[in-house]
C-alpha atoms as a PDB file:
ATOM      1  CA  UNK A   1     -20.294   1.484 -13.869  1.00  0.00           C
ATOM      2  CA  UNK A   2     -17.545  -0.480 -11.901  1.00  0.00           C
ATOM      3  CA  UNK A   3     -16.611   2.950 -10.265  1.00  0.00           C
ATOM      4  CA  UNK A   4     -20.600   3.319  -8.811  1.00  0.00           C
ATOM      5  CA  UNK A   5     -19.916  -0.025  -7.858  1.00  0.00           C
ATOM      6  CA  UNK A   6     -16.889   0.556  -5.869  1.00  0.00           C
ATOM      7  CA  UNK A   7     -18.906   3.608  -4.443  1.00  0.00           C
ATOM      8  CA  UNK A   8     -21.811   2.205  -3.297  1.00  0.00           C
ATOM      9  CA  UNK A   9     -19.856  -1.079  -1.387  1.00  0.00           C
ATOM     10  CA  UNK A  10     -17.751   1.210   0.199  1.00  0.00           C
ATOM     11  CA  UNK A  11     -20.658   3.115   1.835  1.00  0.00           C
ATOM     12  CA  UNK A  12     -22.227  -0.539   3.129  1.00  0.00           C
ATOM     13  CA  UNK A  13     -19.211  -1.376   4.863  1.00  0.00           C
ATOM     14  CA  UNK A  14     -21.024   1.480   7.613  1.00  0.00           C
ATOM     15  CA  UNK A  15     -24.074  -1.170   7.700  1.00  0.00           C
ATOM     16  CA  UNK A  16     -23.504  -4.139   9.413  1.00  0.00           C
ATOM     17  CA  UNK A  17     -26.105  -5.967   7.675  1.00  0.00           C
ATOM     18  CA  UNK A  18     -24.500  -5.931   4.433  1.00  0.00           C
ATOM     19  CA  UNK A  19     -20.566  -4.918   5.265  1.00  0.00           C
ATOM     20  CA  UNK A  20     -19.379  -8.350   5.234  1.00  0.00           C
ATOM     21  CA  UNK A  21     -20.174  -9.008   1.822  1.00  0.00           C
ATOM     22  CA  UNK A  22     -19.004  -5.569   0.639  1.00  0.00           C
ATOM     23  CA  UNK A  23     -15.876  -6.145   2.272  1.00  0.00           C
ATOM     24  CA  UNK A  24     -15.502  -9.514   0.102  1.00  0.00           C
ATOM     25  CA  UNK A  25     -16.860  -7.873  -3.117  1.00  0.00           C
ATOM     26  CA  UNK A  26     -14.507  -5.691  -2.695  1.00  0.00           C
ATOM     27  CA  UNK A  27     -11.063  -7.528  -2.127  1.00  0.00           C
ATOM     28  CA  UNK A  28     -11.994  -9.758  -4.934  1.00  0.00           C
ATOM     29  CA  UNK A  29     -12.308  -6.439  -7.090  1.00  0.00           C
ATOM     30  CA  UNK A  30      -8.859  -5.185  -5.909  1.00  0.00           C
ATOM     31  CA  UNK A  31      -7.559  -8.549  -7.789  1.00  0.00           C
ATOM     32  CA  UNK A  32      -8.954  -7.237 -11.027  1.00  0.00           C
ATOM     33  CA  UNK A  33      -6.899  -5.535 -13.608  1.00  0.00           C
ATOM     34  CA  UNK A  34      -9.652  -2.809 -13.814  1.00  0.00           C
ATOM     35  CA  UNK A  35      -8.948  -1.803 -10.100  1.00  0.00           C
ATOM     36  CA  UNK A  36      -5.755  -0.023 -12.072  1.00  0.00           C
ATOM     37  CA  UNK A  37      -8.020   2.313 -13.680  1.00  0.00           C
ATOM     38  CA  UNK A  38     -10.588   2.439 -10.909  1.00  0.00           C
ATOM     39  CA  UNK A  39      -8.698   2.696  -7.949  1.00  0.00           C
ATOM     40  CA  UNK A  40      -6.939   6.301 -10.060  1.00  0.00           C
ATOM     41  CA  UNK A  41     -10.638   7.927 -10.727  1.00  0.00           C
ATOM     42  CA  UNK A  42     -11.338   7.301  -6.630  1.00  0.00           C
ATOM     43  CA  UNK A  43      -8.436   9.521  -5.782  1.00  0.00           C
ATOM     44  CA  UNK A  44      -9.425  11.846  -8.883  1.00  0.00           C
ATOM     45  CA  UNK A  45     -12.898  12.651  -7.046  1.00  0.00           C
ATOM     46  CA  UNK A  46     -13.999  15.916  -5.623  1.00  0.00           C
ATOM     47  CA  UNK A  47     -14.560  16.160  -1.923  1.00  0.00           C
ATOM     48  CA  UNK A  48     -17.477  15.193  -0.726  1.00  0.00           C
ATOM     49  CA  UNK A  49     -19.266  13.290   2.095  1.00  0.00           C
ATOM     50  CA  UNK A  50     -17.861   9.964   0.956  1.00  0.00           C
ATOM     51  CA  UNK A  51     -14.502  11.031  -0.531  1.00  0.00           C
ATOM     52  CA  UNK A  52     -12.426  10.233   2.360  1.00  0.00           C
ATOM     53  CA  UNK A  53     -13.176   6.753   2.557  1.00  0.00           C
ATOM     54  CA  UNK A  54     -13.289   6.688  -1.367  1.00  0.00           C
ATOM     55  CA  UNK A  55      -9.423   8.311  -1.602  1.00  0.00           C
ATOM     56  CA  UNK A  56      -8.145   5.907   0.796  1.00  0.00           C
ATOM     57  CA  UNK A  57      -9.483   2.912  -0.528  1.00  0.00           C
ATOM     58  CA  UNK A  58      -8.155   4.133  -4.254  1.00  0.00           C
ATOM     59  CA  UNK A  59      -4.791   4.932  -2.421  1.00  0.00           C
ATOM     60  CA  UNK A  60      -4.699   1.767  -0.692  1.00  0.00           C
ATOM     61  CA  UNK A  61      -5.079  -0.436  -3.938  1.00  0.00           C
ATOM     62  CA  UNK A  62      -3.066   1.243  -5.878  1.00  0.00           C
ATOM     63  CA  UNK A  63      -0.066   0.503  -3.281  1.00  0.00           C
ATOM     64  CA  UNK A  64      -1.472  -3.006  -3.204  1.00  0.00           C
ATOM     65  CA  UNK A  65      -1.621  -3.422  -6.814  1.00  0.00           C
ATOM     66  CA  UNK A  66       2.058  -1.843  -6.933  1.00  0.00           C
ATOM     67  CA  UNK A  67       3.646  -3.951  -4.421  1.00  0.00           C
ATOM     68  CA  UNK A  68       2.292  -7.169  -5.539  1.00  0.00           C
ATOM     69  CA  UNK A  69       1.020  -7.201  -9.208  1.00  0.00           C
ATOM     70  CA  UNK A  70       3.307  -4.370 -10.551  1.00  0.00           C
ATOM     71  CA  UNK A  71       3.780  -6.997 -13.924  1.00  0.00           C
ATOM     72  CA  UNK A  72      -0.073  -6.352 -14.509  1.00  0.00           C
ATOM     73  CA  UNK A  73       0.882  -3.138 -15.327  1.00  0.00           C
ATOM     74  CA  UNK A  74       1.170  -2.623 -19.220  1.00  0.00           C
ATOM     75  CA  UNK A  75       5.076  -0.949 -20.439  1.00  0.00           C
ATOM     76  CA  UNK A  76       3.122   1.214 -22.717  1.00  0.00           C
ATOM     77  CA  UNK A  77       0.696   2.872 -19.985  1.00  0.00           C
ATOM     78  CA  UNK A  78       4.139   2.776 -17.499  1.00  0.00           C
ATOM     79  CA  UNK A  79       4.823   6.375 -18.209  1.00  0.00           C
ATOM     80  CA  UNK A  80       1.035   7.848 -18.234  1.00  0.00           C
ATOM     81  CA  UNK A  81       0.743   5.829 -14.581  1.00  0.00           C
ATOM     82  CA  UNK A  82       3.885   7.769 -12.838  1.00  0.00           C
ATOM     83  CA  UNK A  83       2.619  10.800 -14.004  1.00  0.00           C
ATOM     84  CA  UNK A  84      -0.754  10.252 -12.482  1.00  0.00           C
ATOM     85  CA  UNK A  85       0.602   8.767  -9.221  1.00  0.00           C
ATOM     86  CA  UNK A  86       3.151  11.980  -9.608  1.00  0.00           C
ATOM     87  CA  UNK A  87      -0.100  14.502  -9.667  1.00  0.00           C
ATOM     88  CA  UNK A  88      -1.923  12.622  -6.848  1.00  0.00           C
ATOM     89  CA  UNK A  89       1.249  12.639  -4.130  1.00  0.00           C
ATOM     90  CA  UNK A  90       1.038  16.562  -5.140  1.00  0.00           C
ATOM     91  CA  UNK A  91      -2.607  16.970  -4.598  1.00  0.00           C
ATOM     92  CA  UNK A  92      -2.518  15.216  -0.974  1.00  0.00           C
ATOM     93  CA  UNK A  93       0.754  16.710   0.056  1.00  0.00           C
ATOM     94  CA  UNK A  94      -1.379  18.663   2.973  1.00  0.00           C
ATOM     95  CA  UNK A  95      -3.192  15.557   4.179  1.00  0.00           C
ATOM     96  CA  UNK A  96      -4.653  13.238   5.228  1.00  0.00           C
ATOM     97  CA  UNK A  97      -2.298  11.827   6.943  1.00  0.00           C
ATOM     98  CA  UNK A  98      -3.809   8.411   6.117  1.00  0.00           C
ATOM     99  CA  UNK A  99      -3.990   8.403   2.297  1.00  0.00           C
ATOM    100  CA  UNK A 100      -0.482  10.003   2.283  1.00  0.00           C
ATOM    101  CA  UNK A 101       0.903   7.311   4.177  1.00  0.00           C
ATOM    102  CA  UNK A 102      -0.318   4.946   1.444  1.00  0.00           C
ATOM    103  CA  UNK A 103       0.761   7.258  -1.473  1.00  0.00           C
ATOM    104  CA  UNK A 104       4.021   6.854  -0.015  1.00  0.00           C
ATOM    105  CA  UNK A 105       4.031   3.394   0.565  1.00  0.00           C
ATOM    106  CA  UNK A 106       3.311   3.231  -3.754  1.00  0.00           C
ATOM    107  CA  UNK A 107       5.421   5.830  -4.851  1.00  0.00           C
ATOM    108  CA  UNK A 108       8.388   3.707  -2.943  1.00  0.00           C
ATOM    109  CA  UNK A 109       7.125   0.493  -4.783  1.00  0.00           C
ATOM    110  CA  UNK A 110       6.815   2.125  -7.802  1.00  0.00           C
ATOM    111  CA  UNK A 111      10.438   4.045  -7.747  1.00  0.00           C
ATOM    112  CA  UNK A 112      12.192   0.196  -6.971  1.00  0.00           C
ATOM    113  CA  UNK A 113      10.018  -1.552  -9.710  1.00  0.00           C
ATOM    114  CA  UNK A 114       9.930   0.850 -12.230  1.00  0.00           C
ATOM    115  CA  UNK A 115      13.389  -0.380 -13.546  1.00  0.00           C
ATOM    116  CA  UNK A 116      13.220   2.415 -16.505  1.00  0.00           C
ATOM    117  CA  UNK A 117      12.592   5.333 -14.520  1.00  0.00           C
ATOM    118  CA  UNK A 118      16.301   6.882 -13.900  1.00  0.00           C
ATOM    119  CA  UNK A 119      16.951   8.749 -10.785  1.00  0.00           C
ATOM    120  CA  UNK A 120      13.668   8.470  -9.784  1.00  0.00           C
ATOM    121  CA  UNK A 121      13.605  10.282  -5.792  1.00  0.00           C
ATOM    122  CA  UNK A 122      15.612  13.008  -7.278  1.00  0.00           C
ATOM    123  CA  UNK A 123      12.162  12.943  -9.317  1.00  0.00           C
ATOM    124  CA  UNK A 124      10.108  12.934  -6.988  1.00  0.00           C
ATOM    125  CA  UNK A 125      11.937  15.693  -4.500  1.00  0.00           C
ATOM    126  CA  UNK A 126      12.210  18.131  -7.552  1.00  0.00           C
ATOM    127  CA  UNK A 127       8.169  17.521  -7.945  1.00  0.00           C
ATOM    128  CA  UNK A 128       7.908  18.481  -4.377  1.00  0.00           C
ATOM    129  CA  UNK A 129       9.515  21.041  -3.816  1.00  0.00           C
ATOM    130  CA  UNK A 130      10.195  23.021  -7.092  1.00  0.00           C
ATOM    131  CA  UNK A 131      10.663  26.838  -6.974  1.00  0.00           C
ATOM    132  CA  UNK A 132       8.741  29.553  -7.983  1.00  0.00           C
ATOM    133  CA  UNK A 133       8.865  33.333  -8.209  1.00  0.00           C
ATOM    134  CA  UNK A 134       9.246  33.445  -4.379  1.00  0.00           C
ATOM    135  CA  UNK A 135      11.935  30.566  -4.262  1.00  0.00           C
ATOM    136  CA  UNK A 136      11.738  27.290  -3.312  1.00  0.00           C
ATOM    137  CA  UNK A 137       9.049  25.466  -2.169  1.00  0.00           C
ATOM    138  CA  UNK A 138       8.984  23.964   1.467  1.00  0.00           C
ATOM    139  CA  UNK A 139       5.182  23.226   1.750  1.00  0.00           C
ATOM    140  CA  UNK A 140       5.478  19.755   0.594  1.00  0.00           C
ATOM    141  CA  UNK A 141       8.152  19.262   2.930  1.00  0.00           C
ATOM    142  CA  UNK A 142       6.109  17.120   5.662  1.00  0.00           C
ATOM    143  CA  UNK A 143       4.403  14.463   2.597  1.00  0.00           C
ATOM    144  CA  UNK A 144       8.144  14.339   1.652  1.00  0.00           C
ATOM    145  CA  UNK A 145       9.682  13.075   4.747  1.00  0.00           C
ATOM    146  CA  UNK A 146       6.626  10.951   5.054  1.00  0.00           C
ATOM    147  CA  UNK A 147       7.880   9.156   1.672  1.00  0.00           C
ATOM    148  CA  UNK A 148      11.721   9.488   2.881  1.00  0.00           C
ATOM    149  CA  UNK A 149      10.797   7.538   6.415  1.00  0.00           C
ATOM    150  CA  UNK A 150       9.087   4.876   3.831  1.00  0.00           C
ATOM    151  CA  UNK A 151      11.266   4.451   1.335  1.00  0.00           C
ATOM    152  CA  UNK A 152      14.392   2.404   2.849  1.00  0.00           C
ATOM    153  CA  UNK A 153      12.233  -0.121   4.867  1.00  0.00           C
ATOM    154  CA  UNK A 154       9.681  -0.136   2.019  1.00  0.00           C
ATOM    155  CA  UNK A 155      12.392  -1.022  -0.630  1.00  0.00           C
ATOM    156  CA  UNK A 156      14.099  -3.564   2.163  1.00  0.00           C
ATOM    157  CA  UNK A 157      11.089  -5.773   2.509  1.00  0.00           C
ATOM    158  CA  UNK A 158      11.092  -9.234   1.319  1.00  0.00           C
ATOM    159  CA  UNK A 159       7.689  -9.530   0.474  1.00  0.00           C
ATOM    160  CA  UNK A 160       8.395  -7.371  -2.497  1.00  0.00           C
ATOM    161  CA  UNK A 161       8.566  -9.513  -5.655  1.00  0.00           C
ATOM    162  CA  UNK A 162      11.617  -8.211  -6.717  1.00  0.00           C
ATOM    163  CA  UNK A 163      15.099  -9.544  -7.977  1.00  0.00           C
ATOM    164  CA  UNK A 164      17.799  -9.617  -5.732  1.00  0.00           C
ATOM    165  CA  UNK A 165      20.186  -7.724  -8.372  1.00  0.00           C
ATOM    166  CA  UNK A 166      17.613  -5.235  -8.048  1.00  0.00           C
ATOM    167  CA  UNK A 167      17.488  -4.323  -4.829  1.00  0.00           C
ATOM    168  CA  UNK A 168      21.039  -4.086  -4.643  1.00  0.00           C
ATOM    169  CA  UNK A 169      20.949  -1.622  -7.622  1.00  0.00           C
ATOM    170  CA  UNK A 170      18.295   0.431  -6.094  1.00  0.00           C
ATOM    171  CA  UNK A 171      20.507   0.440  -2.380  1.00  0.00           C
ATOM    172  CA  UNK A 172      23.298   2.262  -4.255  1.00  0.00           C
ATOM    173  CA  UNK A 173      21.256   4.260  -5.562  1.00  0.00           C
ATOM    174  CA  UNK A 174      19.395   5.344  -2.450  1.00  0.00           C
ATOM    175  CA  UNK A 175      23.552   5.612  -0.503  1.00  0.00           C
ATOM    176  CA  UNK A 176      23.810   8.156  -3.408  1.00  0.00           C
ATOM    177  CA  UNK A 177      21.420  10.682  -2.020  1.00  0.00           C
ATOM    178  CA  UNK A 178      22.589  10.611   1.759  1.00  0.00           C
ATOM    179  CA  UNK A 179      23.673  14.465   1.430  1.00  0.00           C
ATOM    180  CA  UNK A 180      20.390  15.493  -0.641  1.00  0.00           C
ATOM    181  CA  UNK A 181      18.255  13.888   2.758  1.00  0.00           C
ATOM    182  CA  UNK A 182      20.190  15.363   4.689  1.00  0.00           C
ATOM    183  CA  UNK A 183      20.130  18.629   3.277  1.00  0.00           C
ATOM    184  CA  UNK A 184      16.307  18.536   3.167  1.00  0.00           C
ATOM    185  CA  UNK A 185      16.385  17.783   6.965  1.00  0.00           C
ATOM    186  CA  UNK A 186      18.100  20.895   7.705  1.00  0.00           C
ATOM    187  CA  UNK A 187      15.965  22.664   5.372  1.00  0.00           C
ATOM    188  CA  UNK A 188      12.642  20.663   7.225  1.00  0.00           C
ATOM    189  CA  UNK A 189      14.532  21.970  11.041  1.00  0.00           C
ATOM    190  CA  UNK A 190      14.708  25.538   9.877  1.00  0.00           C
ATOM    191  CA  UNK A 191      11.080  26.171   8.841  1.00  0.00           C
ATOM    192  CA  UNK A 192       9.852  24.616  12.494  1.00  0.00           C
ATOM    193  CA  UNK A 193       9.246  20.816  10.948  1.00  0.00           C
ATOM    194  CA  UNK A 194       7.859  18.098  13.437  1.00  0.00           C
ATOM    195  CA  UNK A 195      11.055  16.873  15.301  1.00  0.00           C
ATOM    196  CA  UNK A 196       9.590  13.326  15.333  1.00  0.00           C
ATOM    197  CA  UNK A 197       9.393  13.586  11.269  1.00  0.00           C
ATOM    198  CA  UNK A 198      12.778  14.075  11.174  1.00  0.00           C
ATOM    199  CA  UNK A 199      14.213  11.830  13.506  1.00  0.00           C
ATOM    200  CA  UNK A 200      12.359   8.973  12.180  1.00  0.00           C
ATOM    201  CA  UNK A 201      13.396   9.725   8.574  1.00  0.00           C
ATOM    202  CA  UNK A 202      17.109   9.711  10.204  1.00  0.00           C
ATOM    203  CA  UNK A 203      16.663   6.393  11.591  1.00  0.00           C
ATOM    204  CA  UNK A 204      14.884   4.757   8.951  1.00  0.00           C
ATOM    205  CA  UNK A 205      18.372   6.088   6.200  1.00  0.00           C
ATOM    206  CA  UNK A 206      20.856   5.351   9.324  1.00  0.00           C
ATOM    207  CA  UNK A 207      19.130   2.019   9.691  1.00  0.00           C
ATOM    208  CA  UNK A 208      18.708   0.757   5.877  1.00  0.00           C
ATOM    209  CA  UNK A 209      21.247   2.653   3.924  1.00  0.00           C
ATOM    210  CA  UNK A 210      24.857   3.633   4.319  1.00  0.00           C
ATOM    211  CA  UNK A 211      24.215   7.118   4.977  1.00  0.00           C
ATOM    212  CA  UNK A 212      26.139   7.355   8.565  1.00  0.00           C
ATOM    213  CA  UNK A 213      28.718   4.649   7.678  1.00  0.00           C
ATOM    214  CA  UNK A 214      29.690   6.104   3.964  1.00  0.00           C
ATOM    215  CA  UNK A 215      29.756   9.926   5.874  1.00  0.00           C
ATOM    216  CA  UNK A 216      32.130   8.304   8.074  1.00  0.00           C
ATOM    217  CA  UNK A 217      34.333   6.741   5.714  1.00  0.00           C
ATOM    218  CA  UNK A 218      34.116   9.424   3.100  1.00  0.00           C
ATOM    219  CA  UNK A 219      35.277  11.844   5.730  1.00  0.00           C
ATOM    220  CA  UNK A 220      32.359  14.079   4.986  1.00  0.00           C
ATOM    221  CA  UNK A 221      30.015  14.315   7.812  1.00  0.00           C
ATOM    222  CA  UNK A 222      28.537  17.594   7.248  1.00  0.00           C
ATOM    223  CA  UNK A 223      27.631  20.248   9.410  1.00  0.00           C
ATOM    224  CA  UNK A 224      24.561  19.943   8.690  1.00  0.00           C
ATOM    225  CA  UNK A 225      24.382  16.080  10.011  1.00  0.00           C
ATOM    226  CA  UNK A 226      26.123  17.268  13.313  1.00  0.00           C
ATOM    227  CA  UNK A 227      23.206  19.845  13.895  1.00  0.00           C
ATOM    228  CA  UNK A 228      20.645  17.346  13.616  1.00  0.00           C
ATOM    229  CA  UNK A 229      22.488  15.436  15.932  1.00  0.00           C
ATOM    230  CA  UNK A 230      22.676  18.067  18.255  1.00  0.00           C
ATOM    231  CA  UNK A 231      18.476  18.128  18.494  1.00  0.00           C
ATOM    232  CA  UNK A 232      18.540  14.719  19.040  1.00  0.00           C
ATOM    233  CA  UNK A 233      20.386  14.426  22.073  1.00  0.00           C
ATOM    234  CA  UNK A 234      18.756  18.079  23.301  1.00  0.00           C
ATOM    235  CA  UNK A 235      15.601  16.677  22.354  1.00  0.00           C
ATOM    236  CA  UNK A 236      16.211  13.887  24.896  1.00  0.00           C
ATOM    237  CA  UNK A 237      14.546  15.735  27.346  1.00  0.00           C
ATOM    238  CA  UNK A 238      11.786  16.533  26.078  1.00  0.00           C
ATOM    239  CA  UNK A 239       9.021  13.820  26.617  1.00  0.00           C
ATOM    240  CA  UNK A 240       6.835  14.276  23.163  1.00  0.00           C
ATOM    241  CA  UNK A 241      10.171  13.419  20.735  1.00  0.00           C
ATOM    242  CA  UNK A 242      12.153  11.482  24.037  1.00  0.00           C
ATOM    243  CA  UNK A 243      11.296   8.177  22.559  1.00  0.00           C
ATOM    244  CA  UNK A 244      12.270   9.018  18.694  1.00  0.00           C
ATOM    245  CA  UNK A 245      15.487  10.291  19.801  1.00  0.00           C
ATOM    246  CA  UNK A 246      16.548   7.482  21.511  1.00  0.00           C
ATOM    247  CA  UNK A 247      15.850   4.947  18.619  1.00  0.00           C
ATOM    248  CA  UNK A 248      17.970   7.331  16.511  1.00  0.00           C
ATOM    249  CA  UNK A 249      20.822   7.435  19.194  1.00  0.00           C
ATOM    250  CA  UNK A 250      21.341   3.926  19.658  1.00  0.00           C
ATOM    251  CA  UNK A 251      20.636   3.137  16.074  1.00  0.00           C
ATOM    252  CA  UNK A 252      23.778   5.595  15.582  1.00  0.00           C
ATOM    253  CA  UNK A 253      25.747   3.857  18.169  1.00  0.00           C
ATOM    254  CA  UNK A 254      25.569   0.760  16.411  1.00  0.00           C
ATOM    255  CA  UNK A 255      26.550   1.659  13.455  1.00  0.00           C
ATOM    256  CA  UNK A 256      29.963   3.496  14.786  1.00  0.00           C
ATOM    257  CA  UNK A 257      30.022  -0.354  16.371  1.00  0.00           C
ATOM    258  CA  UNK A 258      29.930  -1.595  12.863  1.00  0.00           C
ATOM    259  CA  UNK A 259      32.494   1.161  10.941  1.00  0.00           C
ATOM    260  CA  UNK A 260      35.238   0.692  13.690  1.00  0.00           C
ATOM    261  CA  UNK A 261      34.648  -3.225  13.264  1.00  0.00           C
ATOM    262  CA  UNK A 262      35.475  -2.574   9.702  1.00  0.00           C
ATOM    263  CA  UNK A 263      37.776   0.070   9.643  1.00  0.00           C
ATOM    264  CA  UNK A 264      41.587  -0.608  10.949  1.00  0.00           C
ATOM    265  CA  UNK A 265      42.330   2.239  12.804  1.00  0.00           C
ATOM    266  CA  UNK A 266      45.813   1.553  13.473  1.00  0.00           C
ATOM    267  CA  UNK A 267      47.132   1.238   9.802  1.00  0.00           C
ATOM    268  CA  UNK A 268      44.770   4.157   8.767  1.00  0.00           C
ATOM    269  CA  UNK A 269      44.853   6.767  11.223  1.00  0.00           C
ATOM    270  CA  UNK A 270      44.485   9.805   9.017  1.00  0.00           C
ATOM    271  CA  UNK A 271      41.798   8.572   7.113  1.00  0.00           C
ATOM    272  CA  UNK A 272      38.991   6.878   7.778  1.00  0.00           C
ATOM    273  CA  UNK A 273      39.444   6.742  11.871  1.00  0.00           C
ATOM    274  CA  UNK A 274      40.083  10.913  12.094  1.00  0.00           C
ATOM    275  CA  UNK A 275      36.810  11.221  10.665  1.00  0.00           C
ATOM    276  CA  UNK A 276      35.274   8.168  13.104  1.00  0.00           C
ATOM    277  CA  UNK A 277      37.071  10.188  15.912  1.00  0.00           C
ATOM    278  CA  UNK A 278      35.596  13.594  15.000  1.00  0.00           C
ATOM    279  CA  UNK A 279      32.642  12.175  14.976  1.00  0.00           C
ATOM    280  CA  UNK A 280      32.058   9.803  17.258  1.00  0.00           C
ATOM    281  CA  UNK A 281      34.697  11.032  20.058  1.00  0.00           C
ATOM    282  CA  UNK A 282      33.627  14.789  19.393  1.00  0.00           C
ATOM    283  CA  UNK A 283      30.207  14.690  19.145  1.00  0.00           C
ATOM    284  CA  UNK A 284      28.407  11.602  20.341  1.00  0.00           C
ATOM    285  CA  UNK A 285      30.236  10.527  23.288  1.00  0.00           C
ATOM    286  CA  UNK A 286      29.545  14.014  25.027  1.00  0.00           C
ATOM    287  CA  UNK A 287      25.799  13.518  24.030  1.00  0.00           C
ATOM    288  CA  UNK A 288      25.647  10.027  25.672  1.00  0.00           C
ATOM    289  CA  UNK A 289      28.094  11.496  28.747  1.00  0.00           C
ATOM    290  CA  UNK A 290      25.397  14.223  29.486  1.00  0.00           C
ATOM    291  CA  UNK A 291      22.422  11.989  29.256  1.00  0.00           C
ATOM    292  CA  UNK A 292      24.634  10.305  31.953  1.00  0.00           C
ATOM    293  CA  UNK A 293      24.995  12.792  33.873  1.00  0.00           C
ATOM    294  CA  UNK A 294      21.277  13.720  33.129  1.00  0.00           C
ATOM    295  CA  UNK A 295      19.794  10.402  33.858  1.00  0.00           C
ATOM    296  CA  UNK A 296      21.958   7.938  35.665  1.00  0.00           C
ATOM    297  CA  UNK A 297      23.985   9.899  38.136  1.00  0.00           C
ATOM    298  CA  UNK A 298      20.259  11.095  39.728  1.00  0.00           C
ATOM    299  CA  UNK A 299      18.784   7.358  39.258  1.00  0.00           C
ATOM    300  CA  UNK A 300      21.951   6.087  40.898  1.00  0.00           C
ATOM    301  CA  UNK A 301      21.701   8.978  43.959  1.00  0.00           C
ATOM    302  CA  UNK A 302      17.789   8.205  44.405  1.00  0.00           C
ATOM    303  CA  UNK A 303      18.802   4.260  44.808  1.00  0.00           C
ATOM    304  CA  UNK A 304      21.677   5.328  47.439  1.00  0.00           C
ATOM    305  CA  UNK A 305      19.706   7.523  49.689  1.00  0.00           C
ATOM    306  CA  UNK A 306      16.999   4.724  49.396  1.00  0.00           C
ATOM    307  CA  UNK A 307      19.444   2.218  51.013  1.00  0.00           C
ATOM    308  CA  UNK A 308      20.552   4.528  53.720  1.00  0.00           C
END
């Protein structure tokens, strides 16, 4: 069968003698319309000596396939696909970390291409983190800010073959659910979540979406958006997340840069530029002001007792 096949040139990739023609054998087969079906019984498999390399490869064409042949893709079978690609983002939830990454990568493909499917990350969170007797479910958390880091860069790239009309459709979409990612940040914080997760998820919204600029103008930058904050400048000092947090706190300076640019603070000063103040004045400039004092004031004292 086609699946053996794709089983047994997998496994001579490891010998040198025959891996380059495996490797060909198999790219050709990921242009196939059978690599649909194929590619959905490798990440169906049982663990096993093989499976890893067998679930990434199926996890890898499948976000291929999505990304680049999604019209291949029969309406009628639409439906029975999501709900598959649905099971197997539930199954790998706890790793690995590779074949999650490229789960991710396809559930983000198919959520912008799948024009039918309405509201479909509200889908997707629900799937992952749905309560049960005990209350809700925070185990999935991790594969979930894997596919919120993905998803506004992933929907943002060009090479996509997707309309224009589209994307901007899908944008608004994604600017609607600024206070659900947010709220599942918090949530990610509380239970001890990796820092680095959640600053690059923060980055990648603050980056692609409207999520600091419409808080800003729609005078609701929560609480819980301040907190996270908060860790990011704290978290300055520590050298594991020290990178991460900087990304986040420049990206954030720019895009105060770009609200003020737009917003005319003298002939609305009780709207939109109280809530630019609050937050920018009350919150940010301290955090950059103590990284001065943190960072700069030493660096400039070292340079001055050099000269002397």
């Amino acid at each position: 069968t086609t699946l053996q096949q794709v089983g047994d040139a997998l496994c001579a990739l490891s010998d040198p003698v025959t891996a380059k023609d495996a490797d060909n054998w198999l790219k050709q087969f990921q242009s196939t319309l059978e690599a649909w079906t194929v590619s959905d019984q490798l990440l169906n498999l049982p663990p096993s000596n093989n499976s890893a390399y067998f679930h990434l490869f199926g996890a890898q064409t499948i976000r291929a396939k999505l990304q680049y042949r999604y019209r291949e893709l029969p309406a009628d079978v639409r439906v029975s696909f999501r709900a598959s690609l649905m099971e197997h983002a539930k199954r790998f939830s706890q790793g690995p970390q590779n074949v999650q990454i490229q789960l991710c990568l396809a559930l983000s493909q198919l959520a912008l291409q799948m024009v039918e499917w309405e509201q479909p990350v509200h889908s997707i969170i629900n799937l992952l983190t749905s309560s049960d007797s005990t209350g809700p479910n925070l185990s999935n958390l991790g594969f979930l800010l894997e596919f919120l880091i993905v998803l506004p860069e992933e929907t943002s790239d060009n090479r996509t073959p997707v309309k224009e009309q589209r994307k901007k459709e899908f944008g608004k979409h994604l600017d609607s659910l600024s206070t659900d990612v947010i709220r599942l940040l918090g949530n990610y914080l509380e239970v001890g979540g990796s820092k680095d997760k959640i600053f690059r998820c923060l980055l990648s919204w603050f980056r692609y979406t409207a999520m600091l600029s419409r808080s800003i103008k729609d005078l609701t930058v929560s609480p819980t958006l301040q907190a996270l904050m908060l860790v990011v400048f704290e978290s300055v000092a520590d050298p594991s997340d020290q990178d991460a947090a900087l990304e986040v706190i420049c990206e954030t300076v720019h895009q105060l840069g770009n609200v003020a640019r737009e917003v005319d603070l003298q002939l609305n000063p009780n709207t939109h530029g109280l809530s630019l103040q609050s937050f920018g004045i009350n919150l940010i400039l301290p955090g950059i002001l103590s990284l001065r004092e943190r960072y700069l004031v030493p660096l400039f004292n070292s340079a001055h007792e050099y000269r002397q």
